[in-house]
PDB file of N, CA and C in Angstrom:
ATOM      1  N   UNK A   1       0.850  -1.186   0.000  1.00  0.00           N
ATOM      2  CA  UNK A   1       0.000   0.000   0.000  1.00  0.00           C
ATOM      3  C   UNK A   1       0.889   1.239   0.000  1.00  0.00           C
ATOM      4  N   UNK A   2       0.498   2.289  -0.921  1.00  0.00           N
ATOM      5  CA  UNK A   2       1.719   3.353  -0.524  1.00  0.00           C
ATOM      6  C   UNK A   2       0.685   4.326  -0.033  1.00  0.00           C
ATOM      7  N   UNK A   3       1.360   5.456   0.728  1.00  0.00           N
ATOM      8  CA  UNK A   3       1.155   6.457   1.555  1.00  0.00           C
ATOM      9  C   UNK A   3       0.634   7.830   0.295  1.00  0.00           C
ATOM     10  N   UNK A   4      -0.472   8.125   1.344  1.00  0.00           N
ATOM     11  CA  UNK A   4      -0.969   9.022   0.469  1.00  0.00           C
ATOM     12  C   UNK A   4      -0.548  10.531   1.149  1.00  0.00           C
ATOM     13  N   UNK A   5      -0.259  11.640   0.253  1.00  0.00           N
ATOM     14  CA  UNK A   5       0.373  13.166   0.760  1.00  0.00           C
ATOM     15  C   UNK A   5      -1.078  13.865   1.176  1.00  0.00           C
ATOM     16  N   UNK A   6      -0.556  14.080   2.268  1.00  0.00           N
ATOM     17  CA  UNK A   6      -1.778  15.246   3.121  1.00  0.00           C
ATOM     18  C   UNK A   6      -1.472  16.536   3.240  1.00  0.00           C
ATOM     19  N   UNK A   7      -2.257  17.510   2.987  1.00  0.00           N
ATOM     20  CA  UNK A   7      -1.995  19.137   3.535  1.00  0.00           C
ATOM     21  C   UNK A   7      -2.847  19.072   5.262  1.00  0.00           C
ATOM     22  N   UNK A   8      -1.876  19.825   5.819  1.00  0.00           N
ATOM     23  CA  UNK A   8      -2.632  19.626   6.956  1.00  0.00           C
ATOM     24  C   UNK A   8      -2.574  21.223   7.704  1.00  0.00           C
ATOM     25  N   UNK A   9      -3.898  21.816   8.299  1.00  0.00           N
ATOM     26  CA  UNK A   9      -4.105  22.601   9.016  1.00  0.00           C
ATOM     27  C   UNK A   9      -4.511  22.418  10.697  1.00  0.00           C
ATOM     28  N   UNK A  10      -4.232  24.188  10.852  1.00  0.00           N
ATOM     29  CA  UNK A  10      -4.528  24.273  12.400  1.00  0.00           C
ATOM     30  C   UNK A  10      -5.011  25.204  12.539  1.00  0.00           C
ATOM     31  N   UNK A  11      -6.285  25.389  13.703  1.00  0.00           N
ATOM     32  CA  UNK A  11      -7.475  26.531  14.013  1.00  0.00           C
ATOM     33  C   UNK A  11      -6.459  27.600  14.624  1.00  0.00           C
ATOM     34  N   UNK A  12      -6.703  28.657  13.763  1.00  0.00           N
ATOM     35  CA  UNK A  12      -6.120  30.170  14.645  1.00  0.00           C
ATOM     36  C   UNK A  12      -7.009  30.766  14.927  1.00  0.00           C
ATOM     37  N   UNK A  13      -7.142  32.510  15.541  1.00  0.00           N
ATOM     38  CA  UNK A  13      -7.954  33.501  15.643  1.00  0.00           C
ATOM     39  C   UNK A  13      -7.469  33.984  14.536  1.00  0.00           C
ATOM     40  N   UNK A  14      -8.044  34.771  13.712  1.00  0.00           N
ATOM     41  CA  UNK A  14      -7.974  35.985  13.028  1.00  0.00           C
ATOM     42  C   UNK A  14      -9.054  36.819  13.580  1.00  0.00           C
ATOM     43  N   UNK A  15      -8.210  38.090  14.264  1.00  0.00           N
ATOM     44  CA  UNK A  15      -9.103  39.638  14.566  1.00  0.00           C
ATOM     45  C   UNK A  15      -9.589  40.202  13.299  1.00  0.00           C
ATOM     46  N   UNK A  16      -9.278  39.417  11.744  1.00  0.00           N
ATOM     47  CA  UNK A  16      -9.649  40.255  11.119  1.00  0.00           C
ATOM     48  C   UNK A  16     -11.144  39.663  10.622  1.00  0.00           C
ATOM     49  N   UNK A  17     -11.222  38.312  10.686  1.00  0.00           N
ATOM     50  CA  UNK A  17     -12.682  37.689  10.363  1.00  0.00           C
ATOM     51  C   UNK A  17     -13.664  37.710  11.393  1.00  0.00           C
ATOM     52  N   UNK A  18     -12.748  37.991  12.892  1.00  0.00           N
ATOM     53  CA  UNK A  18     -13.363  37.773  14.252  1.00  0.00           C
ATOM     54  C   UNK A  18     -13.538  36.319  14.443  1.00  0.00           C
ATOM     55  N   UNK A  19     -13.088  35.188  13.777  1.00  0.00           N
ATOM     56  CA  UNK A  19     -13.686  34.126  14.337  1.00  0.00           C
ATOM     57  C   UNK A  19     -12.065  33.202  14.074  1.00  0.00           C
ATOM     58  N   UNK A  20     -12.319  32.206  14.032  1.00  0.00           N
ATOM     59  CA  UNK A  20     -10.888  30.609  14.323  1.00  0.00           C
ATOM     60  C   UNK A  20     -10.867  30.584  12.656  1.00  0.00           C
ATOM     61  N   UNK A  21      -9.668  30.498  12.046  1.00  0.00           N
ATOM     62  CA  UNK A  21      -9.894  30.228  10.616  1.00  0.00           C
ATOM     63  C   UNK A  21      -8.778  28.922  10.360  1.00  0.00           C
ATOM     64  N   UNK A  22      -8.728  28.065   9.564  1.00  0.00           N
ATOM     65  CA  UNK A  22      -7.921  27.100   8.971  1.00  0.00           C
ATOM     66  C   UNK A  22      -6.645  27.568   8.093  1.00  0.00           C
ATOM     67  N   UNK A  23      -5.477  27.405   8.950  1.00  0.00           N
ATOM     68  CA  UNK A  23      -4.438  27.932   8.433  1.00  0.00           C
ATOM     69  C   UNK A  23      -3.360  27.185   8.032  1.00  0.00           C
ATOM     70  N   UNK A  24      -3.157  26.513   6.668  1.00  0.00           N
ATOM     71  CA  UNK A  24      -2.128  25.743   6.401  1.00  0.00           C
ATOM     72  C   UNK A  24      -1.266  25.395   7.178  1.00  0.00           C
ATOM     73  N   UNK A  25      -0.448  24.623   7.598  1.00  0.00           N
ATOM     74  CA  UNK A  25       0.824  23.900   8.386  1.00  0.00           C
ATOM     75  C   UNK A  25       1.468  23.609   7.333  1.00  0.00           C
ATOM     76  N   UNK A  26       1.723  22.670   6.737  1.00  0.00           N
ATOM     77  CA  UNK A  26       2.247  22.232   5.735  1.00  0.00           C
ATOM     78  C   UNK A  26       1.887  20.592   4.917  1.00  0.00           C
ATOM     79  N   UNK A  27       3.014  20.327   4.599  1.00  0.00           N
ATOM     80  CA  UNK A  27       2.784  18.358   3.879  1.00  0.00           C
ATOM     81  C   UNK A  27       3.120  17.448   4.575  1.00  0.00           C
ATOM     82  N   UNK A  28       2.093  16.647   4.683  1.00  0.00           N
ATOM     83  CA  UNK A  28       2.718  15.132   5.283  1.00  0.00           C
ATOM     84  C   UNK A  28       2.231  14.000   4.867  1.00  0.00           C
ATOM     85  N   UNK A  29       2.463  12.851   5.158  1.00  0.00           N
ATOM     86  CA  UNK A  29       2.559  12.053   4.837  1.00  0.00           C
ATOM     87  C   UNK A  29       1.026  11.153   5.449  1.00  0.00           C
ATOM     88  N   UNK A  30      -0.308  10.363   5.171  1.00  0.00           N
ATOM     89  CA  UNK A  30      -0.803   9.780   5.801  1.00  0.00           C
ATOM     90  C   UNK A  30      -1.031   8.528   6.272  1.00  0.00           C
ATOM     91  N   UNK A  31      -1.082   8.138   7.228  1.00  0.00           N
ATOM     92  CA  UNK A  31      -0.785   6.821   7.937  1.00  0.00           C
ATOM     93  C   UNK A  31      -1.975   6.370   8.119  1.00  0.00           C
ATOM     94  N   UNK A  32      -3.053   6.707   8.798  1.00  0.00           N
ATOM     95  CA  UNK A  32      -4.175   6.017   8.946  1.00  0.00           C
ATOM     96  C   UNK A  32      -5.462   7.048   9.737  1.00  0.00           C
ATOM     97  N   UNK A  33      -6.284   6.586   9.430  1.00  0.00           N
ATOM     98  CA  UNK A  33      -7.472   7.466  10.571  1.00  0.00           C
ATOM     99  C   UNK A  33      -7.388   6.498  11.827  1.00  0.00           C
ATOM    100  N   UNK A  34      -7.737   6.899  13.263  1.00  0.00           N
ATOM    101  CA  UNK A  34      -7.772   6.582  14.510  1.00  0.00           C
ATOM    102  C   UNK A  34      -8.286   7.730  15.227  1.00  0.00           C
ATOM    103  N   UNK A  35      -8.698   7.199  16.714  1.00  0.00           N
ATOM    104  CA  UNK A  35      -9.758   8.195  17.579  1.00  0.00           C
ATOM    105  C   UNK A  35      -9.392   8.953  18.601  1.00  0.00           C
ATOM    106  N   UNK A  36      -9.493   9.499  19.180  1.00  0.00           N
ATOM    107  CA  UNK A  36      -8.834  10.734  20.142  1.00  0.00           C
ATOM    108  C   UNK A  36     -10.300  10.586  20.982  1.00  0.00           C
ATOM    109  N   UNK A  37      -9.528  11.545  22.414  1.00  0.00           N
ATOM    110  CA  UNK A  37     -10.604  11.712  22.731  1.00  0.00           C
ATOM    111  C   UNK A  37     -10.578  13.884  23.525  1.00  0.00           C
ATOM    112  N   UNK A  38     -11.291  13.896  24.233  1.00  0.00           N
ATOM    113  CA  UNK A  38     -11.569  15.019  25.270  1.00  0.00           C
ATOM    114  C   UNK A  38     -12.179  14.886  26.299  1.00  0.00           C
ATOM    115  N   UNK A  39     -11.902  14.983  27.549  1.00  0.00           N
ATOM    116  CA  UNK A  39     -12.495  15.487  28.785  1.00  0.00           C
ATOM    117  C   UNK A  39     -13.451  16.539  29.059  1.00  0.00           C
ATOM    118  N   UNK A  40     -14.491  16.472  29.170  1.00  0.00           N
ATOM    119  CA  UNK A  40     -15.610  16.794  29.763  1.00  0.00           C
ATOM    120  C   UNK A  40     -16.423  16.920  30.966  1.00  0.00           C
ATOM    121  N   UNK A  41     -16.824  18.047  31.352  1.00  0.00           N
ATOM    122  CA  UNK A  41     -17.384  17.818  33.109  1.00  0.00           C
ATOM    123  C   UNK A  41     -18.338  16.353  32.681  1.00  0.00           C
ATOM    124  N   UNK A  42     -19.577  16.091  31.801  1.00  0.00           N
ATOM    125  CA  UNK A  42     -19.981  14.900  31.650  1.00  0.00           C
ATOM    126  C   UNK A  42     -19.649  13.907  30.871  1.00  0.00           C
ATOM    127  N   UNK A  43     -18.324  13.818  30.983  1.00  0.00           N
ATOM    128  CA  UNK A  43     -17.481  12.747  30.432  1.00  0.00           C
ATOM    129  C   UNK A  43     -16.705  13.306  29.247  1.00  0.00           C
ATOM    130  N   UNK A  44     -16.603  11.990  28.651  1.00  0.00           N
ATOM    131  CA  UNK A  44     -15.227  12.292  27.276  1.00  0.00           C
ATOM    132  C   UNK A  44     -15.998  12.558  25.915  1.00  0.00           C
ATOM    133  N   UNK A  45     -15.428  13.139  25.106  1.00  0.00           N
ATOM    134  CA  UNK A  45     -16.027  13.207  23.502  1.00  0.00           C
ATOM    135  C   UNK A  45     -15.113  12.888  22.774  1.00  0.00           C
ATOM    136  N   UNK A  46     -15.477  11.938  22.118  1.00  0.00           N
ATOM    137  CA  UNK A  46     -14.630  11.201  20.839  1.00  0.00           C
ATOM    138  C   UNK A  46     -14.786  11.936  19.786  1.00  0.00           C
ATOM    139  N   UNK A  47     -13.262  12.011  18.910  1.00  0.00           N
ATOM    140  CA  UNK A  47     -13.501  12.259  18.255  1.00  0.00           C
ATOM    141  C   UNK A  47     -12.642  11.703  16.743  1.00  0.00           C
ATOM    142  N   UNK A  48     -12.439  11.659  15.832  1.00  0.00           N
ATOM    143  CA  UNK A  48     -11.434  10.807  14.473  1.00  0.00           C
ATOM    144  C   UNK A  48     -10.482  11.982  14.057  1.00  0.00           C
ATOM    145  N   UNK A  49      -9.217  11.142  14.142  1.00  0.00           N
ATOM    146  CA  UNK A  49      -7.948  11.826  14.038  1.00  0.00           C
ATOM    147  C   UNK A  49      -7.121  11.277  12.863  1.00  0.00           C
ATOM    148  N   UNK A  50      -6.398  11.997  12.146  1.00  0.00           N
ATOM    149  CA  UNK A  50      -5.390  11.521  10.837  1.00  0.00           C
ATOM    150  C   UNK A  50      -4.172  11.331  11.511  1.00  0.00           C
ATOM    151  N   UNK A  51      -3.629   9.616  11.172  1.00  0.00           N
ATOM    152  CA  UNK A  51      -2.043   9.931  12.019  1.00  0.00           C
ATOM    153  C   UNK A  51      -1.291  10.425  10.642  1.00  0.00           C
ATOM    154  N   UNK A  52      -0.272  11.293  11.104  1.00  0.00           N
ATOM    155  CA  UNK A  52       0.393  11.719  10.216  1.00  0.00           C
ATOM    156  C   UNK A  52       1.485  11.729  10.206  1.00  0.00           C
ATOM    157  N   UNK A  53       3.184  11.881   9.249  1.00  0.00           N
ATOM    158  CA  UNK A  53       4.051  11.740   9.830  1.00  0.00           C
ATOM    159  C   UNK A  53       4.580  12.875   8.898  1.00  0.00           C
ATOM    160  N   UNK A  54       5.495  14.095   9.620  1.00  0.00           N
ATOM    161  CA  UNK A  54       5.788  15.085   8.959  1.00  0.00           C
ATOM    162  C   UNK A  54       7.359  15.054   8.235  1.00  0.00           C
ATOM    163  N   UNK A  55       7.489  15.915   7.004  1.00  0.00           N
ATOM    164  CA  UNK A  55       9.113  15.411   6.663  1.00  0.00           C
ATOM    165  C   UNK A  55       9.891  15.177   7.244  1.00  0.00           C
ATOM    166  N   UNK A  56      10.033  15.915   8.968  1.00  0.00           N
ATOM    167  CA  UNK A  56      10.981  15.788   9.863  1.00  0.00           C
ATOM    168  C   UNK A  56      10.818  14.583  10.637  1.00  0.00           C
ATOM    169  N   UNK A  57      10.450  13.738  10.373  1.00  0.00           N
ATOM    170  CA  UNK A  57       9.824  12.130  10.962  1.00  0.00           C
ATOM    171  C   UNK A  57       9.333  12.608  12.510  1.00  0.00           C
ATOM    172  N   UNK A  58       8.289  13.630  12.522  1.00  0.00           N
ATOM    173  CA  UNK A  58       7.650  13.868  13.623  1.00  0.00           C
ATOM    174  C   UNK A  58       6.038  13.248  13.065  1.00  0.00           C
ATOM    175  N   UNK A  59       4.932  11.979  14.255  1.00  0.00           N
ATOM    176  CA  UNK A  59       4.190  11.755  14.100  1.00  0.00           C
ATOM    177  C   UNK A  59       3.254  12.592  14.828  1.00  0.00           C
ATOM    178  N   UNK A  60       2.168  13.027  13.935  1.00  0.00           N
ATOM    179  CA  UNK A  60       1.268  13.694  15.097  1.00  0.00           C
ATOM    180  C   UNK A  60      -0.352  12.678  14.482  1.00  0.00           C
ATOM    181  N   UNK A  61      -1.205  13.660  15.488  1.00  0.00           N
ATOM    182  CA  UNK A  61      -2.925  12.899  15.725  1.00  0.00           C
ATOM    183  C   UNK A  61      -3.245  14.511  15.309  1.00  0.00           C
ATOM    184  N   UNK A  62      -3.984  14.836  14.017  1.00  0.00           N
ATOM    185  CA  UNK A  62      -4.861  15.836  13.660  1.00  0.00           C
ATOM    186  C   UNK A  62      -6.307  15.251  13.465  1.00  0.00           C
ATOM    187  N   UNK A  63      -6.579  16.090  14.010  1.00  0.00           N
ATOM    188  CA  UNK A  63      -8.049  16.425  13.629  1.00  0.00           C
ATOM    189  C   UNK A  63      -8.552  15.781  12.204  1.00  0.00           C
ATOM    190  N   UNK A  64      -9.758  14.993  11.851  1.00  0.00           N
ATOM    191  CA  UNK A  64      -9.811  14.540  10.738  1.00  0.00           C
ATOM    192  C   UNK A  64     -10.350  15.870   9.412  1.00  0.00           C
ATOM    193  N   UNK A  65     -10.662  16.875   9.961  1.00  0.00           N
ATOM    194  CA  UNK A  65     -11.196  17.501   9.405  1.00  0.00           C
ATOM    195  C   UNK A  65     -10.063  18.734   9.401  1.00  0.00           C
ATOM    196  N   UNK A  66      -8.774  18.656   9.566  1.00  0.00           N
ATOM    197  CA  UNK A  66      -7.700  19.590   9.725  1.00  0.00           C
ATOM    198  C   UNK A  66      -6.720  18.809   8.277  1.00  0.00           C
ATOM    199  N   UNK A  67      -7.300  17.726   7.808  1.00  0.00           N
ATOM    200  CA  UNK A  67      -5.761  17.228   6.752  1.00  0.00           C
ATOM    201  C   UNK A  67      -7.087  17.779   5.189  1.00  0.00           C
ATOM    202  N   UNK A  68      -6.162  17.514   4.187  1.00  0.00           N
ATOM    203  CA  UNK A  68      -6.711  17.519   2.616  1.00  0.00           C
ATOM    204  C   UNK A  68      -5.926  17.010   2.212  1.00  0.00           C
ATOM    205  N   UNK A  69      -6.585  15.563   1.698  1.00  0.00           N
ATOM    206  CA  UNK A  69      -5.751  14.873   0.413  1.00  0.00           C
ATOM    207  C   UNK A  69      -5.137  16.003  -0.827  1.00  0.00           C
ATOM    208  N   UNK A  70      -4.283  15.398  -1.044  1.00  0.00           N
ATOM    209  CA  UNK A  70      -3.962  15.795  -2.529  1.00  0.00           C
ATOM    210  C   UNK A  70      -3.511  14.986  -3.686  1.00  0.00           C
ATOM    211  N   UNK A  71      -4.031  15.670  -4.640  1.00  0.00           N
ATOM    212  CA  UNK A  71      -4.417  14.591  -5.744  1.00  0.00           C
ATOM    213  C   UNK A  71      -3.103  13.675  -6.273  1.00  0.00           C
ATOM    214  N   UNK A  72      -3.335  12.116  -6.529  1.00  0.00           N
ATOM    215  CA  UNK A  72      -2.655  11.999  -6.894  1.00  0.00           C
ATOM    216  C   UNK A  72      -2.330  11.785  -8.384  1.00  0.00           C
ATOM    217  N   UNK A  73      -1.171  12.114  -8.915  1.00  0.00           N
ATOM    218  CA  UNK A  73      -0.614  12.582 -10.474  1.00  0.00           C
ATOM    219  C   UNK A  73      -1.192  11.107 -11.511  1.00  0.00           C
TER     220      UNK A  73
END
């Protein structure tokens, strides 16, 4: 199976939209979807994460809705 290239973002503020906007990070590499979670006063919220592994062979857990395929040639 080969690895498919991801663009991957992260929520900022912009004062200029007033609200969190999606701001490129850069390319990586994708490994698989898997689940995360959060703490809650009434418990945890799950949620689906992209593992990813960046050029610098750093793995992270994004947000599934923080990566974009890109096409392949």
């Amino acid at each position: 199976m080969d690895n498919r290239t991801v663009i991957f973002y992260e929520s900022k503020w912009s004062n200029e939209a007033k609200r969190n906007v999606h701001v490129e990070v850069g390319v990586a590499i994708f490994h698989q979807f898997g689940v995360d979670y959060e703490e809650f006063e009434n418990g945890p919220g799950m949620f689906s994460v992209a593992i990813i592994e960046t050029p610098d062979g750093q793995v992270k857990m994004v947000r599934a809705d923080m990566i974009r395929f890109t096409v392949k040639p």
